[in-house]
PDB file of N, CA and C in Angstrom:
ATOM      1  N   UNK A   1       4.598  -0.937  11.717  1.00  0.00           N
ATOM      2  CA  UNK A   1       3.987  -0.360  10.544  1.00  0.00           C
ATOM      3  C   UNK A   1       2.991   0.697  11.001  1.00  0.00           C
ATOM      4  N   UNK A   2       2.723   1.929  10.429  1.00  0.00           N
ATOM      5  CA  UNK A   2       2.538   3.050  10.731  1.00  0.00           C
ATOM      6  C   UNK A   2       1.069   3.000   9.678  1.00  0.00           C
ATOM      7  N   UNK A   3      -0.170   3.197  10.688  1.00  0.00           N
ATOM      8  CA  UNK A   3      -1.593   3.215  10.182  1.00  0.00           C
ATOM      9  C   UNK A   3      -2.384   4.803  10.473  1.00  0.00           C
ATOM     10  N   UNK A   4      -2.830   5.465   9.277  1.00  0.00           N
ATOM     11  CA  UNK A   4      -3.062   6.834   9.295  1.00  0.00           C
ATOM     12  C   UNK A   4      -4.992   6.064   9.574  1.00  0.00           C
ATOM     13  N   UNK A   5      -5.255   6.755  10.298  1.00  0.00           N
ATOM     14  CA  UNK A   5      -7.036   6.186  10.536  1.00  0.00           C
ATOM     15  C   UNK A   5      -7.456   8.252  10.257  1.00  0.00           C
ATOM     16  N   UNK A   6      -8.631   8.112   9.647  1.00  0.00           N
ATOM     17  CA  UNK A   6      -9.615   9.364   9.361  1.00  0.00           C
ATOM     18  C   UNK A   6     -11.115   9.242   9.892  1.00  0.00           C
ATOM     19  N   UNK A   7     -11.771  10.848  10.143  1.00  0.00           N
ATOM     20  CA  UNK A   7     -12.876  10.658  10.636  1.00  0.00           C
ATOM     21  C   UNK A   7     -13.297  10.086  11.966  1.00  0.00           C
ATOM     22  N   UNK A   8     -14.104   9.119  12.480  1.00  0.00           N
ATOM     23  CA  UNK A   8     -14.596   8.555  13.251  1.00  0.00           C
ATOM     24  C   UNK A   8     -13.519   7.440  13.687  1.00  0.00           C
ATOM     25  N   UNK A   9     -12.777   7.077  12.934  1.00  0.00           N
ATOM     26  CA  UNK A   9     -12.210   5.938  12.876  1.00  0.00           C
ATOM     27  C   UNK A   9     -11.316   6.011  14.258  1.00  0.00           C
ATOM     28  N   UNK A  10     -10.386   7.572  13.700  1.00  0.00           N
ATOM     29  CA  UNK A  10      -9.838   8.410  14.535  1.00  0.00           C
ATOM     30  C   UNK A  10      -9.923   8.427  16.231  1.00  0.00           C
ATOM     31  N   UNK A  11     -11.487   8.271  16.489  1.00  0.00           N
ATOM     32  CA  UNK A  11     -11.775   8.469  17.419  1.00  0.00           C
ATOM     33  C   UNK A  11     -11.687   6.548  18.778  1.00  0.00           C
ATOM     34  N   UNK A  12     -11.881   6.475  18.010  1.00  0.00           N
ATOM     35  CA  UNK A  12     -11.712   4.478  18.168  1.00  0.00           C
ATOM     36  C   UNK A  12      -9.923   4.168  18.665  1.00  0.00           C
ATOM     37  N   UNK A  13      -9.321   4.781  17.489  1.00  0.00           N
ATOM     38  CA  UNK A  13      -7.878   4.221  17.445  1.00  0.00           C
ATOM     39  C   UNK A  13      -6.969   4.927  18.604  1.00  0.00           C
ATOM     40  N   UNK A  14      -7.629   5.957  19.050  1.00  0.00           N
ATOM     41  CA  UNK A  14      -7.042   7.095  19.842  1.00  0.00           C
ATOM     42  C   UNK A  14      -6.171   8.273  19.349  1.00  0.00           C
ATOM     43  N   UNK A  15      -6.635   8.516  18.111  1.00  0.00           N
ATOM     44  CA  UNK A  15      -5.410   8.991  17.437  1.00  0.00           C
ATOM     45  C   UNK A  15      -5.297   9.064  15.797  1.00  0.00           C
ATOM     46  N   UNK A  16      -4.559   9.721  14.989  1.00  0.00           N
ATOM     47  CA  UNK A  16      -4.468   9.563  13.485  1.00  0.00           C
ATOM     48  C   UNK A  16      -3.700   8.564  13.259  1.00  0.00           C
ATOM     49  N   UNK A  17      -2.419   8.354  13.765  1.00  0.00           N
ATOM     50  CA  UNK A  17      -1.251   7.287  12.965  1.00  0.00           C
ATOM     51  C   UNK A  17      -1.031   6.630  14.690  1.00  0.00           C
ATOM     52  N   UNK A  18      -1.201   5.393  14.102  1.00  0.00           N
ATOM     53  CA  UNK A  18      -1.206   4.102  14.653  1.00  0.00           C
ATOM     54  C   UNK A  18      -0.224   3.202  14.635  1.00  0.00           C
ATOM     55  N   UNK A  19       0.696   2.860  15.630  1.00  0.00           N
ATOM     56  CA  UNK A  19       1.953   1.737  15.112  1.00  0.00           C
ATOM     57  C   UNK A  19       1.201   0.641  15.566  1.00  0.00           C
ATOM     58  N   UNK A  20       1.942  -0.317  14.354  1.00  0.00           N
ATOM     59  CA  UNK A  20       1.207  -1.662  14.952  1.00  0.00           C
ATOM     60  C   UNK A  20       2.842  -2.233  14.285  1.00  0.00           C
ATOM     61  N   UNK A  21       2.765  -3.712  16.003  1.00  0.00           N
ATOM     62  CA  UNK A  21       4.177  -4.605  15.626  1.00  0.00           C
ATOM     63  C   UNK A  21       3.584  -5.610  14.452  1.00  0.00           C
ATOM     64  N   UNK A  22       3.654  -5.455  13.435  1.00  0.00           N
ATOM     65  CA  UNK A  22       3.121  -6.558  12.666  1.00  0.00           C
ATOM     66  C   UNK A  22       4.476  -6.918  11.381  1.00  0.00           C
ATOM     67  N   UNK A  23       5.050  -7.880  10.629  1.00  0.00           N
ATOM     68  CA  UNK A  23       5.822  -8.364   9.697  1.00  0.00           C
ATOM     69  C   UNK A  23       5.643  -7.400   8.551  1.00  0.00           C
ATOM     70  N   UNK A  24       6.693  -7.291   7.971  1.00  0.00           N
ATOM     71  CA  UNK A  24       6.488  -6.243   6.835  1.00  0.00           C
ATOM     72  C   UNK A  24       6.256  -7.522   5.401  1.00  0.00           C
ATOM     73  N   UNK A  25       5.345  -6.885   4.856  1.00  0.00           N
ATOM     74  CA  UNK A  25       5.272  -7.956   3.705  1.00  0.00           C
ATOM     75  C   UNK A  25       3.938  -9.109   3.781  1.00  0.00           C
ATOM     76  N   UNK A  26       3.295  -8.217   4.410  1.00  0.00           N
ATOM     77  CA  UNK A  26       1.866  -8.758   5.201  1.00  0.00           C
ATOM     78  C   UNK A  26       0.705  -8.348   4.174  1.00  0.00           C
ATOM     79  N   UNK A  27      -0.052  -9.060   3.984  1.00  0.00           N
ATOM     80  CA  UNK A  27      -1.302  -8.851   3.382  1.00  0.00           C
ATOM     81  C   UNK A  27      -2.331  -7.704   3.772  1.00  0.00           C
ATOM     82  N   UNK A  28      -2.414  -7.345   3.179  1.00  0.00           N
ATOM     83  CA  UNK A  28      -3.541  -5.631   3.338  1.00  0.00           C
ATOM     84  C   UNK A  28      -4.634  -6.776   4.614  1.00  0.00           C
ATOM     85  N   UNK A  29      -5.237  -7.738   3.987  1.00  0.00           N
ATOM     86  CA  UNK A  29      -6.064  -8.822   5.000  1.00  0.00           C
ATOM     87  C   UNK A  29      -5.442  -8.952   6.531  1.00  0.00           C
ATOM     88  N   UNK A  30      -4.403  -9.093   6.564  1.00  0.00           N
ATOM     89  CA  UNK A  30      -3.678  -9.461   7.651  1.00  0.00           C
ATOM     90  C   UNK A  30      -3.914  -8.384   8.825  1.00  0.00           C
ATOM     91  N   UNK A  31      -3.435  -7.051   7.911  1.00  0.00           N
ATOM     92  CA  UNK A  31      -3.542  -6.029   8.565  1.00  0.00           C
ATOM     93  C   UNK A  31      -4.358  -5.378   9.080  1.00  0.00           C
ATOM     94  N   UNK A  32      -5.354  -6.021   8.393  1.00  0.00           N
ATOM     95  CA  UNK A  32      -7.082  -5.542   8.537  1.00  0.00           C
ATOM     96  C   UNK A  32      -7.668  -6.417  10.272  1.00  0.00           C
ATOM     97  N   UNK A  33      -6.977  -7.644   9.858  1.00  0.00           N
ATOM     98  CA  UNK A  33      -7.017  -8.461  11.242  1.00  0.00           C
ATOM     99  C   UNK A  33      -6.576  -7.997  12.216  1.00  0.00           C
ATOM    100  N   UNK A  34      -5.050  -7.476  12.199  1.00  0.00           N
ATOM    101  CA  UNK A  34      -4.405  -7.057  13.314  1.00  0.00           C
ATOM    102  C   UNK A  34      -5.267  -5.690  13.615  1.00  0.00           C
ATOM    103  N   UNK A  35      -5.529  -4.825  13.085  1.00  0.00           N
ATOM    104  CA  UNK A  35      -6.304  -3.724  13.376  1.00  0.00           C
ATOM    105  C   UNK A  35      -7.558  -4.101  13.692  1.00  0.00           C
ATOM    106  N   UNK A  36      -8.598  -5.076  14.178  1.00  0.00           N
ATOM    107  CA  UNK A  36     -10.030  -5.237  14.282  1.00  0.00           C
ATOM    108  C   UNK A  36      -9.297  -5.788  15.743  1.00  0.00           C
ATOM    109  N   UNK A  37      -8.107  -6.594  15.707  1.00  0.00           N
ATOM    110  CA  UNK A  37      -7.730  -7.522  16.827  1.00  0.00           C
ATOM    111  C   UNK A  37      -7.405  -6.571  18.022  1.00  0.00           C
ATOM    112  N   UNK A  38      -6.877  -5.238  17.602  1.00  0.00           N
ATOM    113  CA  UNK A  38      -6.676  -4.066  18.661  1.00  0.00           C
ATOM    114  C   UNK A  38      -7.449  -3.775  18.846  1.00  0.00           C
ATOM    115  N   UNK A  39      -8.421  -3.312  18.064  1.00  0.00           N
ATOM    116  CA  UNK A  39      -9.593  -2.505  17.984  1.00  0.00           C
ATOM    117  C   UNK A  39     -10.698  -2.889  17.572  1.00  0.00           C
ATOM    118  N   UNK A  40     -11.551  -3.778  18.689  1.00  0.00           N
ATOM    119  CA  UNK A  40     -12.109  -4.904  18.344  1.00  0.00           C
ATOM    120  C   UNK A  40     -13.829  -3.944  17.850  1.00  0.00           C
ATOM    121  N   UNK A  41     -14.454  -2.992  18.482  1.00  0.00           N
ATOM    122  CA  UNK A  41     -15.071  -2.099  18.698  1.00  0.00           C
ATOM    123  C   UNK A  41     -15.111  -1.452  16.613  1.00  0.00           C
ATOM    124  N   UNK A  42     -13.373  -1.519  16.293  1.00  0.00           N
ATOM    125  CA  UNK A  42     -13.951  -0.868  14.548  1.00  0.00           C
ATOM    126  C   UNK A  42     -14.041  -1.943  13.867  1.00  0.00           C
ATOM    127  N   UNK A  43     -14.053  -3.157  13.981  1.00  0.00           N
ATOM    128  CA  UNK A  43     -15.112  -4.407  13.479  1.00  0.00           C
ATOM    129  C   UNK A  43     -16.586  -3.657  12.688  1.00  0.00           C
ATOM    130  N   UNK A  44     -17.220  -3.060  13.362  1.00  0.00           N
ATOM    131  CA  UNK A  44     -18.662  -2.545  12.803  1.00  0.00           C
ATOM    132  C   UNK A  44     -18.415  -1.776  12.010  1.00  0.00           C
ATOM    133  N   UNK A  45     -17.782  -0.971  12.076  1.00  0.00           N
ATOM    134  CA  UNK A  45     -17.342   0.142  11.476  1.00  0.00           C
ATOM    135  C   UNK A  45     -16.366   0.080  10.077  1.00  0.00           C
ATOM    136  N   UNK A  46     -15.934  -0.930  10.259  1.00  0.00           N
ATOM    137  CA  UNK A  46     -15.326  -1.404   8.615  1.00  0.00           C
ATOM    138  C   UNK A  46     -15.644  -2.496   8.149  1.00  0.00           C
ATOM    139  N   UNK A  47     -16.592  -3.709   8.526  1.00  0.00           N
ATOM    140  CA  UNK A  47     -17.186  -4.774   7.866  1.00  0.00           C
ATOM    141  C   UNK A  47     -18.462  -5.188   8.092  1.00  0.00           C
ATOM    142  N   UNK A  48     -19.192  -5.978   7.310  1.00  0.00           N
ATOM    143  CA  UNK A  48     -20.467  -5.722   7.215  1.00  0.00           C
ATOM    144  C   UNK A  48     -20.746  -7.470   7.863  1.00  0.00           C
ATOM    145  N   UNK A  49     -21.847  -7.957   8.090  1.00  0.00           N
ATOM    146  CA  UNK A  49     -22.316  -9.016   8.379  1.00  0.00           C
ATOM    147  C   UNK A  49     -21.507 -10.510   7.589  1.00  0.00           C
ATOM    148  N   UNK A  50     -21.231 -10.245   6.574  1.00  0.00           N
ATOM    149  CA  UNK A  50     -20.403 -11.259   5.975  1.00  0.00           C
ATOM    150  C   UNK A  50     -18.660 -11.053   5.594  1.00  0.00           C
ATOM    151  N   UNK A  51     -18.544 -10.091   6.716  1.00  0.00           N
ATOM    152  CA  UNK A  51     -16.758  -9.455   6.966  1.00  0.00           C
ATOM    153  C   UNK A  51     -16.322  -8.816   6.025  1.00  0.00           C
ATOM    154  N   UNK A  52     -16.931  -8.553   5.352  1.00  0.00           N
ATOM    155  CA  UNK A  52     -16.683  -7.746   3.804  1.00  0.00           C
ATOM    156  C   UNK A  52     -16.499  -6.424   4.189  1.00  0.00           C
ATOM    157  N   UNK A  53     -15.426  -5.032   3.759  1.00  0.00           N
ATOM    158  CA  UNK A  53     -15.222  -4.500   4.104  1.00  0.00           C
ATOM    159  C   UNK A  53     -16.583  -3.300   3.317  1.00  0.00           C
ATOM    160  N   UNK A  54     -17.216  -2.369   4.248  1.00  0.00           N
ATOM    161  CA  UNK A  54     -18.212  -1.866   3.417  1.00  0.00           C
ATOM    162  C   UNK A  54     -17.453  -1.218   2.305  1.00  0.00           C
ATOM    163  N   UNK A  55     -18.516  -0.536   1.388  1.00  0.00           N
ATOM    164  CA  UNK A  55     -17.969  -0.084   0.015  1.00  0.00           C
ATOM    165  C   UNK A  55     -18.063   1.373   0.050  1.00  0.00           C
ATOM    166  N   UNK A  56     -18.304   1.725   1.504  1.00  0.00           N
ATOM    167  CA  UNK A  56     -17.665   3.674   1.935  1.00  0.00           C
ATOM    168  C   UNK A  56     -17.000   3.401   2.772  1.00  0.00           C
ATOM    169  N   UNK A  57     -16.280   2.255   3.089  1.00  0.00           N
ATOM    170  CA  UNK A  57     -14.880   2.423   3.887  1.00  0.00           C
ATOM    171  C   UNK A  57     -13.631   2.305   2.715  1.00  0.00           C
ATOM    172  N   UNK A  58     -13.068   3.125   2.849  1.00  0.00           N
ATOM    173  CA  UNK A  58     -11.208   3.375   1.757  1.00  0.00           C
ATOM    174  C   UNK A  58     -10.188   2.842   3.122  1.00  0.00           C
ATOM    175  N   UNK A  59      -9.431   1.471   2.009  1.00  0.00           N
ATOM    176  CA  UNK A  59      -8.020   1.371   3.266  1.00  0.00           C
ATOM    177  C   UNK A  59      -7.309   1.513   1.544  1.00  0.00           C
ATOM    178  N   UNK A  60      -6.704   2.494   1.966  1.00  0.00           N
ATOM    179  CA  UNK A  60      -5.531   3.017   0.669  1.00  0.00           C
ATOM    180  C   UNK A  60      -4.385   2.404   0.875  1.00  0.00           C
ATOM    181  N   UNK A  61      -3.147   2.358   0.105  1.00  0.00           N
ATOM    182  CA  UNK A  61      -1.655   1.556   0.547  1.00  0.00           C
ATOM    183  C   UNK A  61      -1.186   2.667  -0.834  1.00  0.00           C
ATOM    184  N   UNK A  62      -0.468   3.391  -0.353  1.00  0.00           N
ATOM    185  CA  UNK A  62       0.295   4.261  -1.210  1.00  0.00           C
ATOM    186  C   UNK A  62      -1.014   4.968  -2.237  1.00  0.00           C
ATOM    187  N   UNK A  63      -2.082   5.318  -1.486  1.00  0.00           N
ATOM    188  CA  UNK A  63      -2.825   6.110  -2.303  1.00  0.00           C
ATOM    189  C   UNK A  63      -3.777   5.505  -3.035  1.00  0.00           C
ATOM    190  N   UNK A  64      -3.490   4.126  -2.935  1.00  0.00           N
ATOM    191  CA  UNK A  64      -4.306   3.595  -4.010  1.00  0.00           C
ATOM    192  C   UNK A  64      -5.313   3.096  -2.909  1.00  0.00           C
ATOM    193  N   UNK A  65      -7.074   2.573  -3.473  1.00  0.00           N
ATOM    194  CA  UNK A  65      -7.649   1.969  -2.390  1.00  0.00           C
ATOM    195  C   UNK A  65      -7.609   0.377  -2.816  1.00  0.00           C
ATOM    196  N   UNK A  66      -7.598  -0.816  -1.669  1.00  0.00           N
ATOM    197  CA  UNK A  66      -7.097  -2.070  -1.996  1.00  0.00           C
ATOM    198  C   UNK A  66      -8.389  -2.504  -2.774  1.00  0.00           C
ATOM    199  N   UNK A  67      -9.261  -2.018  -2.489  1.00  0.00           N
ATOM    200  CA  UNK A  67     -10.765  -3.158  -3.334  1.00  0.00           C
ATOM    201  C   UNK A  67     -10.965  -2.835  -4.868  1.00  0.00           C
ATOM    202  N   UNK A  68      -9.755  -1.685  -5.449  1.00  0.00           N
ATOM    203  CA  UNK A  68      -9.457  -1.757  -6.485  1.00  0.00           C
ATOM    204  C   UNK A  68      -8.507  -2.737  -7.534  1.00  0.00           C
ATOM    205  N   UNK A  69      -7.393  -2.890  -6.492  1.00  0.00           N
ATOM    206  CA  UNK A  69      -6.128  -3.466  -7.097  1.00  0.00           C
ATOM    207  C   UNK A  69      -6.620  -4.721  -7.170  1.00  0.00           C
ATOM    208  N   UNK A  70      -5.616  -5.109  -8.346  1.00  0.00           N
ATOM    209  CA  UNK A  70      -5.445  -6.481  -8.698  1.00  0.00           C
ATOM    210  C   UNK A  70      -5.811  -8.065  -7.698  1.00  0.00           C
ATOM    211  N   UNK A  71      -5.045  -7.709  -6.624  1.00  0.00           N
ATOM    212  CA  UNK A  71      -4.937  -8.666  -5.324  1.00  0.00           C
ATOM    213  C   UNK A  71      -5.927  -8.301  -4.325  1.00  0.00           C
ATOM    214  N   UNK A  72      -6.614  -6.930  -4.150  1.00  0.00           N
ATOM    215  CA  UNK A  72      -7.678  -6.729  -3.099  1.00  0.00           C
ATOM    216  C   UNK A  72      -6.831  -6.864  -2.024  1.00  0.00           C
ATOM    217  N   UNK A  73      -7.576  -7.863  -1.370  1.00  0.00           N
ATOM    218  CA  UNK A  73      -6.496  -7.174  -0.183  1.00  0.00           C
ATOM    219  C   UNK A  73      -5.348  -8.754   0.283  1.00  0.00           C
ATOM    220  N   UNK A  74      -5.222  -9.691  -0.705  1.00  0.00           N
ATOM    221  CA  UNK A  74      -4.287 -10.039  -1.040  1.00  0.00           C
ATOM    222  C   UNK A  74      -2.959  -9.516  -1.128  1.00  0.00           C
ATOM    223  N   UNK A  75      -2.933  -7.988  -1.378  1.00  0.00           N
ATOM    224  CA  UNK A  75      -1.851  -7.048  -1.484  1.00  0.00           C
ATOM    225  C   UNK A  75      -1.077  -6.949  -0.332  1.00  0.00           C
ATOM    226  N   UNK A  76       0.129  -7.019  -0.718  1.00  0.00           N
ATOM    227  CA  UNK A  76       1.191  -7.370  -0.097  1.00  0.00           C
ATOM    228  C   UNK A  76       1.628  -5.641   0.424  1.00  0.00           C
ATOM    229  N   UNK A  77       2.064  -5.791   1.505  1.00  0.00           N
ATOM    230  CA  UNK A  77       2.126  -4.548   2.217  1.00  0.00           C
ATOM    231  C   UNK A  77       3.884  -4.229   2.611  1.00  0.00           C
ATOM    232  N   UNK A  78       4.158  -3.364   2.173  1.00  0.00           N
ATOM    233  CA  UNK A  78       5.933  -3.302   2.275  1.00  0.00           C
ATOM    234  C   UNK A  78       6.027  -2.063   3.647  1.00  0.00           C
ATOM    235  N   UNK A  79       7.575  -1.954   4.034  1.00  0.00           N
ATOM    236  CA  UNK A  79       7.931  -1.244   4.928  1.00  0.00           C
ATOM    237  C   UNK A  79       7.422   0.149   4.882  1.00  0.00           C
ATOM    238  N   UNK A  80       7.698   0.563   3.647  1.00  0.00           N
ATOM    239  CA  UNK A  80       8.097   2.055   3.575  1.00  0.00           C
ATOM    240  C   UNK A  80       6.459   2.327   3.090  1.00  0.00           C
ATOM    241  N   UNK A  81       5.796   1.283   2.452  1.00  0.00           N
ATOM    242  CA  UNK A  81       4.220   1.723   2.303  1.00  0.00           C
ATOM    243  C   UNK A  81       3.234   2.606   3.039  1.00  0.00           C
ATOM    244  N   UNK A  82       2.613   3.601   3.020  1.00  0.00           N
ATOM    245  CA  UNK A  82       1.580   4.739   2.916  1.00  0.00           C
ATOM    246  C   UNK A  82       0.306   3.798   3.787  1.00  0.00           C
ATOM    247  N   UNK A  83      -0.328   3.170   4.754  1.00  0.00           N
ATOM    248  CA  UNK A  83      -1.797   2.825   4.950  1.00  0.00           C
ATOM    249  C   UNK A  83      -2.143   4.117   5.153  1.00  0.00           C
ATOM    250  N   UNK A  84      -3.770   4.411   5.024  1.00  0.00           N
ATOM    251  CA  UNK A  84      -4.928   4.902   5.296  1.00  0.00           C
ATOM    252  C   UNK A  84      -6.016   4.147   5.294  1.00  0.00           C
ATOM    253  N   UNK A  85      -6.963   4.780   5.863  1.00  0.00           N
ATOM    254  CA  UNK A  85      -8.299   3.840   6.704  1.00  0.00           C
ATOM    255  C   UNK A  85      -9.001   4.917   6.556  1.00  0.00           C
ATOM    256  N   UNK A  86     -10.013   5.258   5.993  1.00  0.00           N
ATOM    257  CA  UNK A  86     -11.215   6.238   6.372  1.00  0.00           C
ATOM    258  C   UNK A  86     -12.583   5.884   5.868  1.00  0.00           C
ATOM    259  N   UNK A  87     -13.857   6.265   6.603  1.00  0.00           N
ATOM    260  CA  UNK A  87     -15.004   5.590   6.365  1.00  0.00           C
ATOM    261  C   UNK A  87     -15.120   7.232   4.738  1.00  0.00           C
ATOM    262  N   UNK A  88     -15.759   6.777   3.663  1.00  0.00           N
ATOM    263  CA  UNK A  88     -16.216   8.366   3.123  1.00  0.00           C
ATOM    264  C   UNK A  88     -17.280   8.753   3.584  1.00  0.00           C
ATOM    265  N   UNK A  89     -17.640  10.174   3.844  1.00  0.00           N
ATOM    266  CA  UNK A  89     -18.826  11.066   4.531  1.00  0.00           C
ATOM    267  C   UNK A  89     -20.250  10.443   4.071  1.00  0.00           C
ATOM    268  N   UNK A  90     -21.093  10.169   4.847  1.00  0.00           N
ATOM    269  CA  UNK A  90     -22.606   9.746   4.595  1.00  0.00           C
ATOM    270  C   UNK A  90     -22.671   8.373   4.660  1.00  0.00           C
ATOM    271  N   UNK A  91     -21.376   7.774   4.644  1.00  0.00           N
ATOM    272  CA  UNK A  91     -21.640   6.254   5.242  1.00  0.00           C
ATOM    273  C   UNK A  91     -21.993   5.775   6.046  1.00  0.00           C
ATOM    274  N   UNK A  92     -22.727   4.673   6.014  1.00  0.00           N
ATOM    275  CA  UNK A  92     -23.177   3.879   7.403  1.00  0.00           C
ATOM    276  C   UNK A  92     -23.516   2.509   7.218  1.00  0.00           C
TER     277      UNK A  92
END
């Protein structure tokens, strides 16, 4: 599964788009794991003291951001699905 990272994030992941071997049909959560589990270092950088993802970090799935949808990040993640990861500007 193919992970687009922005900004700073960028700089962590080595790169914009990221393959990761992970099951298709995986929880936005899951994925969030497998990506902190590579990249143990953007832990700080996308969750806060109680693992909560901050509220100027966007992980989008087809455009949409997950801490909107219905499931959060319950959301079920398909093959052909869109990730993005970016902190928005002035966050910290």
């Amino acid at each position: 599964m193919k992970v687009n990272f922005f900004a700073t994030l960028r700089d962590i992941a080595g790169g914009k788009t990221v393959e990761f071997d992970v099951d298709h049909g995986i929880t936005a959560k899951e994925l969030l794991d497998a990506i902190i589990a590579r990249f143990p270092s953007m832990k700080k950088e996308l969750l806060n003291q109680d693992g909560r993802m901050y509220g100027h970090v966007h992980f989008f799935i087809n455009g949409r951001d997950v801490q909107f949808m219905d499931d959060e990040f319950q959301t079920t993640i398909m093959a052909d699905d869109t990730v993005n990861i970016f902190p928005a500007v002035g966050g910290g």
